[in-house]
Protein backbone atom coordinates (compact mmCIF):
# COMPACT_ATOMS: atom_id res chain seq x y z
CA UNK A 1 -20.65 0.04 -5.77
CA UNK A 2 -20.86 1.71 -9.31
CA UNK A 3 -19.15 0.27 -12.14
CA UNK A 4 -18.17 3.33 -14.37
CA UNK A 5 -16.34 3.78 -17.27
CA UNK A 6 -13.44 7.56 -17.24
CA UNK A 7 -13.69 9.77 -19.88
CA UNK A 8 -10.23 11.42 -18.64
CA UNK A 9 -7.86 10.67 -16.00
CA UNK A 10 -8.80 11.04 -12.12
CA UNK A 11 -5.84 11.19 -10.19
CA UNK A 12 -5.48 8.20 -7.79
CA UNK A 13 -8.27 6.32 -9.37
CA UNK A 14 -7.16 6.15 -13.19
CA UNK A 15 -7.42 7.44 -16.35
CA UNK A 16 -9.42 7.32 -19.66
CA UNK A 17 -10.58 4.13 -20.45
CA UNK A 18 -10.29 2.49 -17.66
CA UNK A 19 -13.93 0.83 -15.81
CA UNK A 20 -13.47 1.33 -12.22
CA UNK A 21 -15.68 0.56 -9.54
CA UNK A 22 -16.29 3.33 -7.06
CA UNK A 23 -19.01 4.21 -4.06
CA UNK A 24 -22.61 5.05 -4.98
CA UNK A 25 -22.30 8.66 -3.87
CA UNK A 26 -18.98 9.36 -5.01
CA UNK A 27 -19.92 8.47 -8.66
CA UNK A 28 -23.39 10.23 -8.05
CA UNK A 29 -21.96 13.55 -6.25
CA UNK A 30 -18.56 13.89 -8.27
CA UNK A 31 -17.80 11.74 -11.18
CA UNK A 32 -20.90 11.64 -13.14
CA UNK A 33 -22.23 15.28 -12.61
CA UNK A 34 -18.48 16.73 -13.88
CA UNK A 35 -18.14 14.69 -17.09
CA UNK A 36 -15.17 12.43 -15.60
CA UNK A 37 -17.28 9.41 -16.31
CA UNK A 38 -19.79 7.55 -17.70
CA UNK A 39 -22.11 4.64 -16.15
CA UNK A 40 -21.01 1.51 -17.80
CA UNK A 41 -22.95 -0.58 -19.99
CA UNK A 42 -22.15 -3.73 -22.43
CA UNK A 43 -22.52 -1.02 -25.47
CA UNK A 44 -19.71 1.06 -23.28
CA UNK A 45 -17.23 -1.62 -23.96
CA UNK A 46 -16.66 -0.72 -27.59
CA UNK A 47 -16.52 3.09 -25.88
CA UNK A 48 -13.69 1.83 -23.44
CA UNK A 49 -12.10 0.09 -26.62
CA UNK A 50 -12.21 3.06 -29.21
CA UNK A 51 -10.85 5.61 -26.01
CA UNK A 52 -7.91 3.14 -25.48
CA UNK A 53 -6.68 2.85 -28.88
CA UNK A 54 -6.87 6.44 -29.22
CA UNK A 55 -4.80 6.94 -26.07
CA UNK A 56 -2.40 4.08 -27.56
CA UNK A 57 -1.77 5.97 -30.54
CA UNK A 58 -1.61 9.48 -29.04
CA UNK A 59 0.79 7.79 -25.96
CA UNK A 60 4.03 7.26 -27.42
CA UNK A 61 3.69 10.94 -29.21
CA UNK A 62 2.73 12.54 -25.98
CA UNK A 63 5.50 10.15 -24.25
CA UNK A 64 8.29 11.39 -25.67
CA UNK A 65 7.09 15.38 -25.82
CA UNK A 66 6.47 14.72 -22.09
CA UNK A 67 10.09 13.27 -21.42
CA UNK A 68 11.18 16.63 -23.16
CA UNK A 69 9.71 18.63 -21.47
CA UNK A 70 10.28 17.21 -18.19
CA UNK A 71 14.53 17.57 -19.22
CA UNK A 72 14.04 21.78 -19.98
CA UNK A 73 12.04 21.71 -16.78
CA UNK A 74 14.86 19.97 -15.01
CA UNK A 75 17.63 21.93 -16.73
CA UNK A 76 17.27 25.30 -14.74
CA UNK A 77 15.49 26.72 -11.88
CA UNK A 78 12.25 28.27 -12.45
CA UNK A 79 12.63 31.99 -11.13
CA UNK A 80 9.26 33.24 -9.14
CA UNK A 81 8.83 36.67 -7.92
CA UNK A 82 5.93 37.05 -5.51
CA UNK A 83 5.31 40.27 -3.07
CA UNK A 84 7.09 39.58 0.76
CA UNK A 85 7.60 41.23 3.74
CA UNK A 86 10.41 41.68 5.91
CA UNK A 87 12.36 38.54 6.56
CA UNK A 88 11.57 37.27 3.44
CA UNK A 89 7.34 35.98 4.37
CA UNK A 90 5.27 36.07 1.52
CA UNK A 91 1.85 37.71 1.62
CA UNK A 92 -0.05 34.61 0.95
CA UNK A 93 1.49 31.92 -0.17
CA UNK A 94 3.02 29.98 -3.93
CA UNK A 95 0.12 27.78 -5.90
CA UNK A 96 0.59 25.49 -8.69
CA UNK A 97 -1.00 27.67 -10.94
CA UNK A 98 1.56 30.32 -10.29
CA UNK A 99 4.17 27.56 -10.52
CA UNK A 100 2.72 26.85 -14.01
CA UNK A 101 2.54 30.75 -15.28
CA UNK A 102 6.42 31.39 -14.25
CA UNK A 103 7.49 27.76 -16.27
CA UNK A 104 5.49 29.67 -18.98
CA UNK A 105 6.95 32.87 -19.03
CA UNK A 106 10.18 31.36 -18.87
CA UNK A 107 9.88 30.32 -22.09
CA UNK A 108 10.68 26.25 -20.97
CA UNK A 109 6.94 25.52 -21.78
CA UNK A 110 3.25 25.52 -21.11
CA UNK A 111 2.39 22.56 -18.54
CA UNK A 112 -1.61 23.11 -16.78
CA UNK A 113 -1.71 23.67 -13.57
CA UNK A 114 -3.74 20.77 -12.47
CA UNK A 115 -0.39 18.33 -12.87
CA UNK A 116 1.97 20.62 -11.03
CA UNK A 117 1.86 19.09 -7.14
CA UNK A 118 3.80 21.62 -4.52
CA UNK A 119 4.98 18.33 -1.99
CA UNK A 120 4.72 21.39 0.99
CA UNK A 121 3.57 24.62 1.26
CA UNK A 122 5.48 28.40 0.42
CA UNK A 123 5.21 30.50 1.96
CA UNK A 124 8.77 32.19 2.77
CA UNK A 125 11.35 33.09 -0.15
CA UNK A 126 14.42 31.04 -1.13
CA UNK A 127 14.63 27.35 -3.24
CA UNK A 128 12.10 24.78 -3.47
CA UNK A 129 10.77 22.20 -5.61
CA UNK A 130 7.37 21.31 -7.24
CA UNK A 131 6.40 18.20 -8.89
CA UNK A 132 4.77 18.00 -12.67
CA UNK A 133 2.92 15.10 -13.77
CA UNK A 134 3.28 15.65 -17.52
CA UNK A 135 2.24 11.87 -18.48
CA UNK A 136 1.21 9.02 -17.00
CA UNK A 137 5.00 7.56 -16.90
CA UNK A 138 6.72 11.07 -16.35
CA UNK A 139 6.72 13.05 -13.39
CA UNK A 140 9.42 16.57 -13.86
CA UNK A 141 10.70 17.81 -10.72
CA UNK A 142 10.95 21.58 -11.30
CA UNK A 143 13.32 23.84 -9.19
CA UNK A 144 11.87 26.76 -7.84
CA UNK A 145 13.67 30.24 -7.09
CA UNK A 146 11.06 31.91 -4.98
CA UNK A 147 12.26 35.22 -4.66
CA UNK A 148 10.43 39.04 -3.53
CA UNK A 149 9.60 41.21 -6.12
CA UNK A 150 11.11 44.54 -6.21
CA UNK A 151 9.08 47.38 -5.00
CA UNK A 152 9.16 51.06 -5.77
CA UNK A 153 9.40 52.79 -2.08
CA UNK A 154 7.72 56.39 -2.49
């Protein structure tokens, strides 16, 4: 087991600041080599120390911006128009990060696409739901209109 100190939050394992101990390889393979963590050491305690107190102060900021945020996401569906077929079957199917660029354009918000979770997949037109993590303590259910797109027939 590696004992490892996070630079920024891994979902299901933690986030910045936190020493965790994980598997050889998976601290090797994933952690280390992407900048999610560092190997921990007795000098990386005052490192773990200084990244908490900065993530105290910037918490109760981001805390209350997030629980904003999450209420205009909340207020009113999110409308979505992707290319379908007959019966209303998408070509492909909806992804977070097209989730996140329809909350942008409209106008409730930037959120990054990495937090938005879609609990299953879309692939047919008509209302859903997608999940935000936009702190650690707020999670925004967003309310999806996934309608087609209009197309010019020739």
């Amino acid at each position: 087991m590696a004992k490892l100190i996070l630079t920024q939050e891994v979902t299901g394992l933690g986030s910045a600041g936190d020493v965790v101990d994980v598997k050889n390889g998976y601290a090797r393979n994933y952690l280390l080599p992407r900048g999610f963590a560092t190997l921990w050491t007795k000098g990386g305690e005052k490192q773990v120390e200084s990244i908490k107190a900065a993530r105290d102060t910037r918490a109760v900021k981001s805390l209350e911006e997030a629980q904003a945020l999450a209420e205009k996401l909340q207020s009113a569906p999110v409308k979505l128009e992707v290319t379908a077929g007959e019966g209303g079957r998408l070509f492909g199917a909806v992804k977070a990060a097209d989730v996140a660029d329809a909350v942008e354009a409209a106008g409730l918000g930037s959120i990054d696409r990495r937090t938005v979770t879609l609990p299953t997949a879309i692939k047919a037109t008509g209302r859903f739901q997608a999940h935000a993590r936009l702190h650690e303590d707020v999670l925004a259910v967003i309310d999806l209109d996934v309608v087609a797109a209009k197309t010019k027939k020739k």
